[in-house]
Protein backbone atom coordinates (compact mmCIF):
# COMPACT_ATOMS: atom_id res chain seq x y z
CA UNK A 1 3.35 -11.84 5.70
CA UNK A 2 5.73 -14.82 5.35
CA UNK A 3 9.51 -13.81 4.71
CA UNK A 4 9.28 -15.27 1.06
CA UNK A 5 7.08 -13.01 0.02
CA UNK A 6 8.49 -9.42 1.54
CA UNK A 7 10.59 -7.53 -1.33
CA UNK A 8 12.51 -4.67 -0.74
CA UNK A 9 14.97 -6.13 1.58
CA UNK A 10 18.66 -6.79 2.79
CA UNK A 11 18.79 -10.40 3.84
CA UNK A 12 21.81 -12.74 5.20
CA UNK A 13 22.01 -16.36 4.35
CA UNK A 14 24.64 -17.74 6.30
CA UNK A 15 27.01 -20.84 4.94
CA UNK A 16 25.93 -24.67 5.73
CA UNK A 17 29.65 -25.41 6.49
CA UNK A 18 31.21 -22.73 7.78
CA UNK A 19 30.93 -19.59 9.95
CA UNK A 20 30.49 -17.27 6.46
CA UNK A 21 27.63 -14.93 6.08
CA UNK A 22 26.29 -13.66 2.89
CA UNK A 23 24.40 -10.60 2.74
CA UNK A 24 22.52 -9.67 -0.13
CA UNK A 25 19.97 -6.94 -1.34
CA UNK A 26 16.73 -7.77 -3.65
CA UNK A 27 13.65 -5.53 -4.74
CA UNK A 28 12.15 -8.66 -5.73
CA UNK A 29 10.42 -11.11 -3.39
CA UNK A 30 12.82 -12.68 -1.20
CA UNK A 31 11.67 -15.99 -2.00
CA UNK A 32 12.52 -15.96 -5.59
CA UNK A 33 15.50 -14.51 -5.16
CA UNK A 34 16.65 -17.37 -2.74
CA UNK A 35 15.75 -19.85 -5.03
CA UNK A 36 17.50 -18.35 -7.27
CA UNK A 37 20.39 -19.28 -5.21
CA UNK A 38 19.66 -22.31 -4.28
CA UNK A 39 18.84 -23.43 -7.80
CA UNK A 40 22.72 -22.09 -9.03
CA UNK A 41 24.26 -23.89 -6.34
CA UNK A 42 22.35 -26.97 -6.57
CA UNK A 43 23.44 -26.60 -10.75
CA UNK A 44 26.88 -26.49 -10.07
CA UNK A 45 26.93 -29.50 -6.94
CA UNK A 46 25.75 -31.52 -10.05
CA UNK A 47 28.42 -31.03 -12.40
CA UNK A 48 31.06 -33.50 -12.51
CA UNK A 49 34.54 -31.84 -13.40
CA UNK A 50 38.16 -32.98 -14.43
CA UNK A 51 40.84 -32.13 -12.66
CA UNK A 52 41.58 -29.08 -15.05
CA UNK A 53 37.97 -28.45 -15.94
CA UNK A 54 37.49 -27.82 -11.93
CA UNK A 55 40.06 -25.57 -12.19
CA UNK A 56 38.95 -23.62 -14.83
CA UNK A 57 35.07 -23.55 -13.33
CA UNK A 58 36.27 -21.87 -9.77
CA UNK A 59 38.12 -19.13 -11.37
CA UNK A 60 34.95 -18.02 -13.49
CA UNK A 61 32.70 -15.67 -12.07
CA UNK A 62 29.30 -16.91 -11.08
CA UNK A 63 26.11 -14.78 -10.89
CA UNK A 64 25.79 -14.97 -6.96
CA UNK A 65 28.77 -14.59 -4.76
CA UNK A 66 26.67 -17.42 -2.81
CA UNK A 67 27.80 -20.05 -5.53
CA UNK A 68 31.42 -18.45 -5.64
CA UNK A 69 31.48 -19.32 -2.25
CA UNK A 70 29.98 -22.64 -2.39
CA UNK A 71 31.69 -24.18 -5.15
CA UNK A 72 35.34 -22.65 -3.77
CA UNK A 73 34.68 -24.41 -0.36
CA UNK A 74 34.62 -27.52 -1.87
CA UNK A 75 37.44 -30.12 -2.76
């Protein structure tokens, strides 16, 4: 069975630029759920942001503490 498709899991993704781990829990295939991620981070490296419109983006909430982390660590 590859990884992507085993559900029912705890899995760790661990950060691209720093020593960070994330660990998560999914009843769904693990491969949707990481593209999931992916796809929300990938959504927010996009945007291009103001000064005060930055701001305003890192101190909302997103839906995966993967992206909270992702978009805080950079400047």
């Amino acid at each position: 069975m590859q990884f992507e498709e085993v559900s029912e899991c705890i899995y760790q993704i661990p950060c691209k630029n720093c020593d960070k781990v994330n660990v998560g829990e999914t009843g769904r295939n693990l491969g949707v759920r990481v593209g999931e991620h992916n796809k929300e981070v990938e959504a927010k490296d996009i945007s291009r942001f103001t000064r005060q419109s930055k701001r305003s983006a890192e101190e909302q909430q997103n839906k995966s503490a993967i992206t909270d982390h992702a978009t805080r660590k950079k400047t």
